[in-house]
C-alpha atoms as a PDB file:
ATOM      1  CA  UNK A   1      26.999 -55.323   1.302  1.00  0.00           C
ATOM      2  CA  UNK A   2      25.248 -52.724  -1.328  1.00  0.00           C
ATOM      3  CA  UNK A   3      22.976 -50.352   0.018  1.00  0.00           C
ATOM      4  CA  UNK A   4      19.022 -51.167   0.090  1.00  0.00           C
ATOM      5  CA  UNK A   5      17.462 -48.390  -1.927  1.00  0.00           C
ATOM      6  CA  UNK A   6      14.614 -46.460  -0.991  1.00  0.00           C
ATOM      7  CA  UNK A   7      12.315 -44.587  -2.989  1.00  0.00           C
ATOM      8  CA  UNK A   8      10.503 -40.711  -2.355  1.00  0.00           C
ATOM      9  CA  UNK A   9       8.395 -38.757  -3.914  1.00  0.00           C
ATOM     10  CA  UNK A  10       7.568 -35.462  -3.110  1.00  0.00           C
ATOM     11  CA  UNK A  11       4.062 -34.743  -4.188  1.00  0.00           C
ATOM     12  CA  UNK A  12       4.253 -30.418  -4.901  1.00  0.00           C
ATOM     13  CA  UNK A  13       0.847 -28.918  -3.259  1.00  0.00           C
ATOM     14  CA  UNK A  14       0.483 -26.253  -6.012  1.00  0.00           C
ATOM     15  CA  UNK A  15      -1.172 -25.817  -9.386  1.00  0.00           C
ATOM     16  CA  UNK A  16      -4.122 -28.253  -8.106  1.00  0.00           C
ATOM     17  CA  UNK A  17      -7.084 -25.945  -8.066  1.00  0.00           C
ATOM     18  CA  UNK A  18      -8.810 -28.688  -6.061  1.00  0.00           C
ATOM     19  CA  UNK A  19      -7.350 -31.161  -3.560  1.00  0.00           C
ATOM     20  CA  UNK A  20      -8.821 -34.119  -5.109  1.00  0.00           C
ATOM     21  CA  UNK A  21      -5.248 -34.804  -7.801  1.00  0.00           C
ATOM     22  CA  UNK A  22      -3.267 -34.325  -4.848  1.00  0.00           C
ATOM     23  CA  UNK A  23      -4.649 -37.462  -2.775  1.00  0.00           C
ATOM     24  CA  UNK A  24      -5.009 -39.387  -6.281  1.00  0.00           C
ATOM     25  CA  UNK A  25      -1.419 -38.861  -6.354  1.00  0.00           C
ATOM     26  CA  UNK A  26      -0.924 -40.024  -3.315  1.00  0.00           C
ATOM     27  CA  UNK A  27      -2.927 -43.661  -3.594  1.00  0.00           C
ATOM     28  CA  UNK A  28      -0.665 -44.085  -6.835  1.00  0.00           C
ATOM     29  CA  UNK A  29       2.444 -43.399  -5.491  1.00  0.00           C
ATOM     30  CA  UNK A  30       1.706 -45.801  -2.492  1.00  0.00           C
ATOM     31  CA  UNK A  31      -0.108 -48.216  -5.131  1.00  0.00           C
ATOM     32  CA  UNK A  32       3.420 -48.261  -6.925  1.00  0.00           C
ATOM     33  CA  UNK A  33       5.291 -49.195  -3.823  1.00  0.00           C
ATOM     34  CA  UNK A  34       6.913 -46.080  -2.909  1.00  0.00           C
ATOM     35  CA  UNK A  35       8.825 -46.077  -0.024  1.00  0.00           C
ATOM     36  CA  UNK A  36       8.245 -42.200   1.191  1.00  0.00           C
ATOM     37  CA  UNK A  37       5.862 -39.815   0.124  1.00  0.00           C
ATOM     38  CA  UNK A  38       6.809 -36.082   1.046  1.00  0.00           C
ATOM     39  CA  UNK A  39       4.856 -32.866   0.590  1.00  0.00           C
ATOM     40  CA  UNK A  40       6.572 -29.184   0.811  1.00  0.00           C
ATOM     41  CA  UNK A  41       6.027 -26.638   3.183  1.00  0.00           C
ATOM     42  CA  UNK A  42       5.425 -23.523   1.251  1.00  0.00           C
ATOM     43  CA  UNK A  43       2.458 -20.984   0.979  1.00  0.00           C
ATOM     44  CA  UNK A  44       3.027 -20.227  -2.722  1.00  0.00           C
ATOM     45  CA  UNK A  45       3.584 -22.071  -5.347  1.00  0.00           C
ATOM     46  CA  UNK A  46       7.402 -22.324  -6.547  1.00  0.00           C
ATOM     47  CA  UNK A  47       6.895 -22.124 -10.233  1.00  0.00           C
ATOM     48  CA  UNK A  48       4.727 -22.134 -13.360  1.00  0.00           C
ATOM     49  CA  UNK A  49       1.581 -19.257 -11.675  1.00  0.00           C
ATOM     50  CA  UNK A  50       2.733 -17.770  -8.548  1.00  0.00           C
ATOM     51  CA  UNK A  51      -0.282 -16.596  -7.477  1.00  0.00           C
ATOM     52  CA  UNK A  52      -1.631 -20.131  -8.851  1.00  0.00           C
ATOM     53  CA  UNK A  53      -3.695 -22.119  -6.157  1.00  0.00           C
ATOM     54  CA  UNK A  54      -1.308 -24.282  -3.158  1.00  0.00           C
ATOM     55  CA  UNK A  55      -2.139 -26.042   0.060  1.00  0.00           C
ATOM     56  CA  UNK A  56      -0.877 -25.969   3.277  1.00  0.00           C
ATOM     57  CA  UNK A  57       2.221 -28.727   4.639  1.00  0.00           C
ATOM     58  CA  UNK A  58       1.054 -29.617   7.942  1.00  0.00           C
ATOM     59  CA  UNK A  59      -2.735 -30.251   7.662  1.00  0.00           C
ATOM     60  CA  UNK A  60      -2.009 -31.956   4.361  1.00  0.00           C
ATOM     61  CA  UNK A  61       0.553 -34.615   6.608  1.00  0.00           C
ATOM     62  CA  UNK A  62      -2.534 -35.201   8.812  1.00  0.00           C
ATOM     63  CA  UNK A  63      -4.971 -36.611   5.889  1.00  0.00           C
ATOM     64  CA  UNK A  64      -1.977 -38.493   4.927  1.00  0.00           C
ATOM     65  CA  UNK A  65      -1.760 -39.823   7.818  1.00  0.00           C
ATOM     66  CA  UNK A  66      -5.457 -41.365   7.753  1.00  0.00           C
ATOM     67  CA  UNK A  67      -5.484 -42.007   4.200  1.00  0.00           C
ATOM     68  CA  UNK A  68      -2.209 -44.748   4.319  1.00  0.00           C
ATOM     69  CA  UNK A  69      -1.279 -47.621   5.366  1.00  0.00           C
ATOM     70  CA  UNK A  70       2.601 -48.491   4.947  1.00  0.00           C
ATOM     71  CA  UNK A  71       4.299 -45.739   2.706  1.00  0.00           C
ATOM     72  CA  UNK A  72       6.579 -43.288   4.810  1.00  0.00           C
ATOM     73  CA  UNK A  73       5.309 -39.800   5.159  1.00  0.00           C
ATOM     74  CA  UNK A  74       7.178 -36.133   5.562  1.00  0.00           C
ATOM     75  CA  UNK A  75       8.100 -32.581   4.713  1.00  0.00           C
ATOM     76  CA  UNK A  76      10.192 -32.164   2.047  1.00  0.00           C
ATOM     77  CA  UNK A  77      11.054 -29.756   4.234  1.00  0.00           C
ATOM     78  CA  UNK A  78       9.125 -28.367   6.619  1.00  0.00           C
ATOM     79  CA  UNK A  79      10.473 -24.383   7.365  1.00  0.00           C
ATOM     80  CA  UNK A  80      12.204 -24.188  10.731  1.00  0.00           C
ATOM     81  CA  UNK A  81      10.897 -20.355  10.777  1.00  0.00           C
ATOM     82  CA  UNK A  82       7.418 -20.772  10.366  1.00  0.00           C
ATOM     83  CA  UNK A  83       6.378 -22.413  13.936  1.00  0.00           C
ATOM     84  CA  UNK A  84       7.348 -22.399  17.506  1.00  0.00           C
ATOM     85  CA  UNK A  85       9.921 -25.012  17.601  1.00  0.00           C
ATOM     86  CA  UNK A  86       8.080 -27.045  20.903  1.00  0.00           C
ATOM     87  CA  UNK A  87       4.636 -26.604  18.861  1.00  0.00           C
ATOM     88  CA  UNK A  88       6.102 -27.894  16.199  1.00  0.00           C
ATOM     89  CA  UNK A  89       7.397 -30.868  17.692  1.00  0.00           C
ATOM     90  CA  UNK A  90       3.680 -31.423  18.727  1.00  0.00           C
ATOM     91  CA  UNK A  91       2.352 -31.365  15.235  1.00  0.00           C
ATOM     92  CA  UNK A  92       4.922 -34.264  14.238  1.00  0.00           C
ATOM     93  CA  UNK A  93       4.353 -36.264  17.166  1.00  0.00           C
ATOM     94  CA  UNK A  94       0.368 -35.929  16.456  1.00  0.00           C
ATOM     95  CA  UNK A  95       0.940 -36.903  12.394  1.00  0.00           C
ATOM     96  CA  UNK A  96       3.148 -39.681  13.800  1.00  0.00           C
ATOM     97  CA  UNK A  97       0.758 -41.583  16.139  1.00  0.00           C
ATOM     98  CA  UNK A  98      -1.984 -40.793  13.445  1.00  0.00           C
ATOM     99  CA  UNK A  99       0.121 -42.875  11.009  1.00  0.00           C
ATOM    100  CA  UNK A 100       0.884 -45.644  13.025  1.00  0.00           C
ATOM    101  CA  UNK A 101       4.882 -44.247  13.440  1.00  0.00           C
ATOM    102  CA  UNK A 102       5.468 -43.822   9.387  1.00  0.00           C
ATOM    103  CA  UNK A 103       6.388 -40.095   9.894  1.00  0.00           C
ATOM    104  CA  UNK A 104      10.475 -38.940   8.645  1.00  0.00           C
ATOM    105  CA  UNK A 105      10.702 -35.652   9.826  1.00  0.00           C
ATOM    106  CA  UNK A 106      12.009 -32.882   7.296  1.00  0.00           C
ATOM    107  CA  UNK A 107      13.676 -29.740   8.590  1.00  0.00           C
ATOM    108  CA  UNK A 108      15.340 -26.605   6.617  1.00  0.00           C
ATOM    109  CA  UNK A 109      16.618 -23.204   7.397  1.00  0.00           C
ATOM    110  CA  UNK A 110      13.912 -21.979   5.111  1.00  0.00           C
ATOM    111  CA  UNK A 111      14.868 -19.572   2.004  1.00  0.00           C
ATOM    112  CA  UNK A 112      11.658 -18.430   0.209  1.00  0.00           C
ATOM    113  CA  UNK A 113      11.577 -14.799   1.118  1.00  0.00           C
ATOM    114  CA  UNK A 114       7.393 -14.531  -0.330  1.00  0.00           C
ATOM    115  CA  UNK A 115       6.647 -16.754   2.191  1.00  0.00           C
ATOM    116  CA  UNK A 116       8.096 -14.823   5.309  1.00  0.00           C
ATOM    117  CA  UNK A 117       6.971 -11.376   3.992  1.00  0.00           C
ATOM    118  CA  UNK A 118       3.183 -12.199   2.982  1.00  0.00           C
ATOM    119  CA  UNK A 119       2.978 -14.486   6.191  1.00  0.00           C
ATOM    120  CA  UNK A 120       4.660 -12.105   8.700  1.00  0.00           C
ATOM    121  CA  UNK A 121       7.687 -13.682   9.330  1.00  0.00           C
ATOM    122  CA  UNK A 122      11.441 -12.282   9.906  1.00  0.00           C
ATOM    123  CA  UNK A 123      12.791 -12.952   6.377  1.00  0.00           C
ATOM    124  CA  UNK A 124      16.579 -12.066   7.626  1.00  0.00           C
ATOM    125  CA  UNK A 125      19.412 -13.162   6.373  1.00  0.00           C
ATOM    126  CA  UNK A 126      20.629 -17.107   5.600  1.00  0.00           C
ATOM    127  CA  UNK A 127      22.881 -16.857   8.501  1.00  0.00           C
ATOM    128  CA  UNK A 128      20.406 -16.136  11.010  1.00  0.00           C
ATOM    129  CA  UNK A 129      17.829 -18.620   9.664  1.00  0.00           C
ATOM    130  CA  UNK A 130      20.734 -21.186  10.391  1.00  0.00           C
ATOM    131  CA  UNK A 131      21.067 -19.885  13.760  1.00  0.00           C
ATOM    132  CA  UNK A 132      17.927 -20.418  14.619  1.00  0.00           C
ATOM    133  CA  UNK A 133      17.530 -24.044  13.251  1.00  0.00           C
ATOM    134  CA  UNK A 134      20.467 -25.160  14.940  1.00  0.00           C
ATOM    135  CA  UNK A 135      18.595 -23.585  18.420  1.00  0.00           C
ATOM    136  CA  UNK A 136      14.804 -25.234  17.650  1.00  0.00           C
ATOM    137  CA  UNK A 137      16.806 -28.367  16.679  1.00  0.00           C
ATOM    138  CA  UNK A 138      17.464 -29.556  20.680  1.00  0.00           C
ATOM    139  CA  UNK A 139      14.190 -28.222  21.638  1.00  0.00           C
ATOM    140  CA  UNK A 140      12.472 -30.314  19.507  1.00  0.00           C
ATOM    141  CA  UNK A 141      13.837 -33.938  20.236  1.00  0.00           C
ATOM    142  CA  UNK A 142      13.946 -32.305  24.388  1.00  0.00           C
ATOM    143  CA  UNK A 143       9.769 -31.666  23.027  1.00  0.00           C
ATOM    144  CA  UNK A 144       9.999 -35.543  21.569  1.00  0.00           C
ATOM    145  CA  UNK A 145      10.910 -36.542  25.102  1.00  0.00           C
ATOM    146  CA  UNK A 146       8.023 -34.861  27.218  1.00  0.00           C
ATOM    147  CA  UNK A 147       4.952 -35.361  25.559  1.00  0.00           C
ATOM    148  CA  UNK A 148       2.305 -37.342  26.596  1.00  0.00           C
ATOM    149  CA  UNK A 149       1.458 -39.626  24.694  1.00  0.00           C
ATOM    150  CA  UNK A 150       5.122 -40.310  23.187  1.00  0.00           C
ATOM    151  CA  UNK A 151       5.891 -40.426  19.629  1.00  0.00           C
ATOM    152  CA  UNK A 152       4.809 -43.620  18.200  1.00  0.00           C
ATOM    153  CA  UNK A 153       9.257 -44.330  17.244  1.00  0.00           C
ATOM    154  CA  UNK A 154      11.784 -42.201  17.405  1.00  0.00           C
ATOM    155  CA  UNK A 155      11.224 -40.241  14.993  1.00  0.00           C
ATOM    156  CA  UNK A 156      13.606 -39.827  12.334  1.00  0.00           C
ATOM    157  CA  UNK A 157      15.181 -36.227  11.245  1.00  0.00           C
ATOM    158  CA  UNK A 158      15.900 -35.512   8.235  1.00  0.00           C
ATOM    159  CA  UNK A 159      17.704 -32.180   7.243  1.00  0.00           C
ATOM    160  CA  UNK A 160      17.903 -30.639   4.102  1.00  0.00           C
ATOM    161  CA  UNK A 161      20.725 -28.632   2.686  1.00  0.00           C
ATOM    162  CA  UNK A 162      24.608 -28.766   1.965  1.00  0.00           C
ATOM    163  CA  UNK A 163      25.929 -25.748   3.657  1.00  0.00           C
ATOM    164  CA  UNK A 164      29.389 -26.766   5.042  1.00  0.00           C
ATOM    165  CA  UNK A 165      29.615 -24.900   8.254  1.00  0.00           C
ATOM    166  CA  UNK A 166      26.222 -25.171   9.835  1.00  0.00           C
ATOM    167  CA  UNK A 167      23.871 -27.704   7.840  1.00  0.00           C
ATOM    168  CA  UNK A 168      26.216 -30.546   7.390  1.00  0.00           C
ATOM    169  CA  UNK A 169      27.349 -29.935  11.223  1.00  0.00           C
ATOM    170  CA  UNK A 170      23.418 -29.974  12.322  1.00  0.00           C
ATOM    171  CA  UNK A 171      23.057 -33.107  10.098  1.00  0.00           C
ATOM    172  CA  UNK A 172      25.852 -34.784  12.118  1.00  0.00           C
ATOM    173  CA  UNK A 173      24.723 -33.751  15.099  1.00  0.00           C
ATOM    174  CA  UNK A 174      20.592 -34.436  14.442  1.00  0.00           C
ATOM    175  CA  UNK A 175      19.548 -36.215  11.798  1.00  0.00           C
ATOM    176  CA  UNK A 176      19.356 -39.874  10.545  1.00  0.00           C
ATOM    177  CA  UNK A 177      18.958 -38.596   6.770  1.00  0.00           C
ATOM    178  CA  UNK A 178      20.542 -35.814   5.249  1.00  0.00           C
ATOM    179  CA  UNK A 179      19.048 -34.310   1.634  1.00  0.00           C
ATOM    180  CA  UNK A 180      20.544 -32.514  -1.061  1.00  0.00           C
ATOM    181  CA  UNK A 181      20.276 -32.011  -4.933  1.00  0.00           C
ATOM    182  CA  UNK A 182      23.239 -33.385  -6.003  1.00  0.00           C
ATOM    183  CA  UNK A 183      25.671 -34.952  -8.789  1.00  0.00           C
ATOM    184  CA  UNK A 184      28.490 -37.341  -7.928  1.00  0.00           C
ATOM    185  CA  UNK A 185      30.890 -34.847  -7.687  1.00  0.00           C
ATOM    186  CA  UNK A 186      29.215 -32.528  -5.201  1.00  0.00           C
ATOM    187  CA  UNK A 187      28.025 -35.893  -3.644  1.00  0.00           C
ATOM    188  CA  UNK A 188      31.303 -37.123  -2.505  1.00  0.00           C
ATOM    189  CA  UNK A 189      32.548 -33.680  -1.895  1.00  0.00           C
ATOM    190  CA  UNK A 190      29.706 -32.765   0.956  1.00  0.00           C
ATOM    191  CA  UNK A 191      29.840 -36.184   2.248  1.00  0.00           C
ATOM    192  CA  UNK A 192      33.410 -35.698   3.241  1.00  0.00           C
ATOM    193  CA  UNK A 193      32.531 -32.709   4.747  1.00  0.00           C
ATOM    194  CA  UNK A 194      29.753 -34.284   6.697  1.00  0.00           C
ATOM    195  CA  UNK A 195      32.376 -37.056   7.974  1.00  0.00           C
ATOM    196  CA  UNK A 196      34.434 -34.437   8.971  1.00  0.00           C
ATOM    197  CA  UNK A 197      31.471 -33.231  11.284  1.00  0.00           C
ATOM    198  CA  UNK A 198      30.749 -36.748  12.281  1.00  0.00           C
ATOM    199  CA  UNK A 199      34.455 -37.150  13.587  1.00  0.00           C
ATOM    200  CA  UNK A 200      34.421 -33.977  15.866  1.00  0.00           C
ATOM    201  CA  UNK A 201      31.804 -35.366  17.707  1.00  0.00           C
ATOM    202  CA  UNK A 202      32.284 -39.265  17.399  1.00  0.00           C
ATOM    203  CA  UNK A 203      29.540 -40.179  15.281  1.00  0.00           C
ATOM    204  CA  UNK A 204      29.979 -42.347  12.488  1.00  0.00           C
ATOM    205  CA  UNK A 205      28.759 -41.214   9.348  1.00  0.00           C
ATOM    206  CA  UNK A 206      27.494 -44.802   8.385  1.00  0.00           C
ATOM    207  CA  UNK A 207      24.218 -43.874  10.574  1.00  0.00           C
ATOM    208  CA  UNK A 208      22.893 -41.132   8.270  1.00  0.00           C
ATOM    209  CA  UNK A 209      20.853 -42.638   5.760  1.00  0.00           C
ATOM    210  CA  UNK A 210      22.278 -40.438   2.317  1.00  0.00           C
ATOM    211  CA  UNK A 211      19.157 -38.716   0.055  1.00  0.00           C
ATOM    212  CA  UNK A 212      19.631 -37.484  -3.291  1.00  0.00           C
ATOM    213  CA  UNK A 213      16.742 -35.568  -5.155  1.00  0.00           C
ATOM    214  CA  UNK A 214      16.797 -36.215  -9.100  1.00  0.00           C
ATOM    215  CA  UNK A 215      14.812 -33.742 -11.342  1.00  0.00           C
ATOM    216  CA  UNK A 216      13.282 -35.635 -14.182  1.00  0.00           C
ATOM    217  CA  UNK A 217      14.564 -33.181 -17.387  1.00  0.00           C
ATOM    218  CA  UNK A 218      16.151 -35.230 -19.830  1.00  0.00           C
ATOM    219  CA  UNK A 219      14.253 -39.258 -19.685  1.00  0.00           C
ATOM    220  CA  UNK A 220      13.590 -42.124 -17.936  1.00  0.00           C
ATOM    221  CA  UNK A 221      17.432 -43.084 -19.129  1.00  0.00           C
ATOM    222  CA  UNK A 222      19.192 -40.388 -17.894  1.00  0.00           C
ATOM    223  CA  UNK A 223      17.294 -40.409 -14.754  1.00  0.00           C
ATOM    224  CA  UNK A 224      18.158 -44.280 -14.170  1.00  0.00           C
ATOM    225  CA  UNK A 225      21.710 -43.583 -14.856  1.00  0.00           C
ATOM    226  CA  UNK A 226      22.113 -40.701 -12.577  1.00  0.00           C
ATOM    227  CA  UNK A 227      20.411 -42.950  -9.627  1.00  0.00           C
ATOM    228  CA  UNK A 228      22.537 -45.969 -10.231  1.00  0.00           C
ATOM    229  CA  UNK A 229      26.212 -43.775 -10.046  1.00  0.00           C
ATOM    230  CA  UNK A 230      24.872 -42.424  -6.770  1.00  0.00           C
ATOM    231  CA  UNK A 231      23.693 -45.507  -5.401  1.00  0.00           C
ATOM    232  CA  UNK A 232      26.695 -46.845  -6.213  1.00  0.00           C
ATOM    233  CA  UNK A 233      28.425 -43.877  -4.227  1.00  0.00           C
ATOM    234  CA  UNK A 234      26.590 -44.628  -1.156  1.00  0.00           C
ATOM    235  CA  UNK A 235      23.345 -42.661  -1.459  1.00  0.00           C
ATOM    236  CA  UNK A 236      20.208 -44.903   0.014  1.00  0.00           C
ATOM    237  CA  UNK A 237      17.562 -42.687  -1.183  1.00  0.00           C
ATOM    238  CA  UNK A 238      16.421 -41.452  -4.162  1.00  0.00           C
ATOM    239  CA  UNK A 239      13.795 -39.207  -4.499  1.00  0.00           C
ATOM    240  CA  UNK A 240      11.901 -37.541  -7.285  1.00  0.00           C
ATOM    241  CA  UNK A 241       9.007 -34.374  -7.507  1.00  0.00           C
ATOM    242  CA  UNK A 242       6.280 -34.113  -9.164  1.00  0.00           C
ATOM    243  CA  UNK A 243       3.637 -31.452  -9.528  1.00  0.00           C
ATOM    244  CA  UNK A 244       0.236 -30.644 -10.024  1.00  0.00           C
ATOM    245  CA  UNK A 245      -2.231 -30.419 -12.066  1.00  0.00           C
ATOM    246  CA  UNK A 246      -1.120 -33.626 -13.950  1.00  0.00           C
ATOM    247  CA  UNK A 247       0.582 -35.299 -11.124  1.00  0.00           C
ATOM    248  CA  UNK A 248       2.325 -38.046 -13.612  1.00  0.00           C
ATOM    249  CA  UNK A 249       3.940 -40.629 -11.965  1.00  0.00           C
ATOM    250  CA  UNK A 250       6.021 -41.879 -15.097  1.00  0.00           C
ATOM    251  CA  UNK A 251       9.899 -41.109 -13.124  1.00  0.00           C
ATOM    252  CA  UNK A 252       8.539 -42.432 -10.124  1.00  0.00           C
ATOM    253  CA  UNK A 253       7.333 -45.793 -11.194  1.00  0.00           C
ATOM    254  CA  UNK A 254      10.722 -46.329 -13.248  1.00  0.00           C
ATOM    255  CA  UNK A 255      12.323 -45.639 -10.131  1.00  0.00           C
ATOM    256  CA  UNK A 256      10.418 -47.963  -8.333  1.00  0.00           C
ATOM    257  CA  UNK A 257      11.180 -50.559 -10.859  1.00  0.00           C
ATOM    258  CA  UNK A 258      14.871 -49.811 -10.891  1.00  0.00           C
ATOM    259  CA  UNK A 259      14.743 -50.211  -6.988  1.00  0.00           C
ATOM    260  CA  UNK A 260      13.131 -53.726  -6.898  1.00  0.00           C
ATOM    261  CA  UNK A 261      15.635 -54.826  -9.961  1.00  0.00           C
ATOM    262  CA  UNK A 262      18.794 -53.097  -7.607  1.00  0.00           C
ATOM    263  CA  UNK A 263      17.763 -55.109  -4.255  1.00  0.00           C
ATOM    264  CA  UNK A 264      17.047 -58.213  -5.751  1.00  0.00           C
END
């Protein structure tokens, strides 16, 4: 039986000198029937002005929270570095029983070095970052377990990356999605890897729900073909950015079209 495809979004908090655009975007993408809706946790925008105006992840996720109904929200991803893993944990479990259980929760290493050095952080090296997601991983689903009240589900982890040695082993271990940029080729390369991982600890690889991000460069065409070759491969979500100040939602609704057309 083909995959059922799922739709993201990931709604980039930067460029939108007021926050208005940002939760316009927001009701459209839900109004189209998106299936997720992520933001990214950054402090600075990631291109066009870098010192042009950007919101915060986490307080952002909480208005989301209150201002839908059935879409899916997340980080796309949130920074492992940037909070006390157990507090943290907290934060998601809040933004989850706000929603009504519709949180996915995103989790990275972390890599923009502005962001640690402006905001006080450790910038170190990508090795050590690693290391310390795969030690905040267990304390956060331990964190899951203890609080009072519970999550409103289990919430699902999603990790971003496709390092071979550590991500793709914390994604076997951890998550129910794993994220990456990818092509076909790289797709089928990392998820052999990732099976690989799966095997040494008995997991099947079937459970982790596959996410592809598609950057919309070259048409609605080429963006449709690129999504059907990796559905076909097995991925189960495709997801697509967009950016402020415009916010235009023109890849997003032809991927939402594609997907109803795809199920059936």
């Amino acid at each position: 039986m083909a995959n059922s495809i799922r739709i993201g979004v990931q709604i980039q908090p930067q460029q939108s000198p007021e926050y208005g655009p940002i939760r316009d975007a927001l009701r459209r993408a839900e109004d189209a029937g998106t299936d997720i809706a992520f933001n990214w946790d950054h402090f600075f925008p990631l291109y066009d002005d870098p010192d042009g105006p950007h919101y915060e992840c986490w307080t952002m996720l909480g208005a989301w929270a209150e201002q839908t109904s059935n879409i899916e929200i997340g980080a796309l991803v949130t920074c492992n570095s940037y909070r006390n893993p157990d507090l943290l944990a907290d934060m998601a479990r809040t933004v989850d029983n706000i929603s009504g259980g519709r949180l996915i929760f995103g989790i990275g290493s972390g890599w923009f070095e502005r962001d640690y050095t402006e905001y006080g952080y450790e910038f170190g090296t990508a090795g050590t970052r690693l290391d310390a997601l795969g030690e905040a991983l267990p304390r956060i689903t331990e964190r899951w377990s203890k609080l009072n009240p519970a999550p409103a589900r289990d919430i699902p982890v999603l990790i971003g990356g496709g390092g071979e040695k550590k991500t793709l082993k914390y994604v076997a271990q951890y998550a129910q999605i794993w994220h990456y940029f990818v092509d076909l080729e790289s797709y089928l390369h990392k998820s052999e890897v990732l099976a690989r991982h799966c095997a040494d600890i008995g997991r099947d690889p079937a459970e982790i729900e596959r996410s592809a991000g598609l950057r919309f460069d070259n048409g609605v065409d080429e963006l449709l073909r690129s999504a059907d070759e990796l559905a076909d491969a097995g991925v189960g979500m495709i997801t697509v950015g967009t950016g402020g100040p415009d916010y235009d939602l023109t890849a997003l609704e032809a991927l939402c079209r594609w997907r109803d057309q795809r199920n059936g």
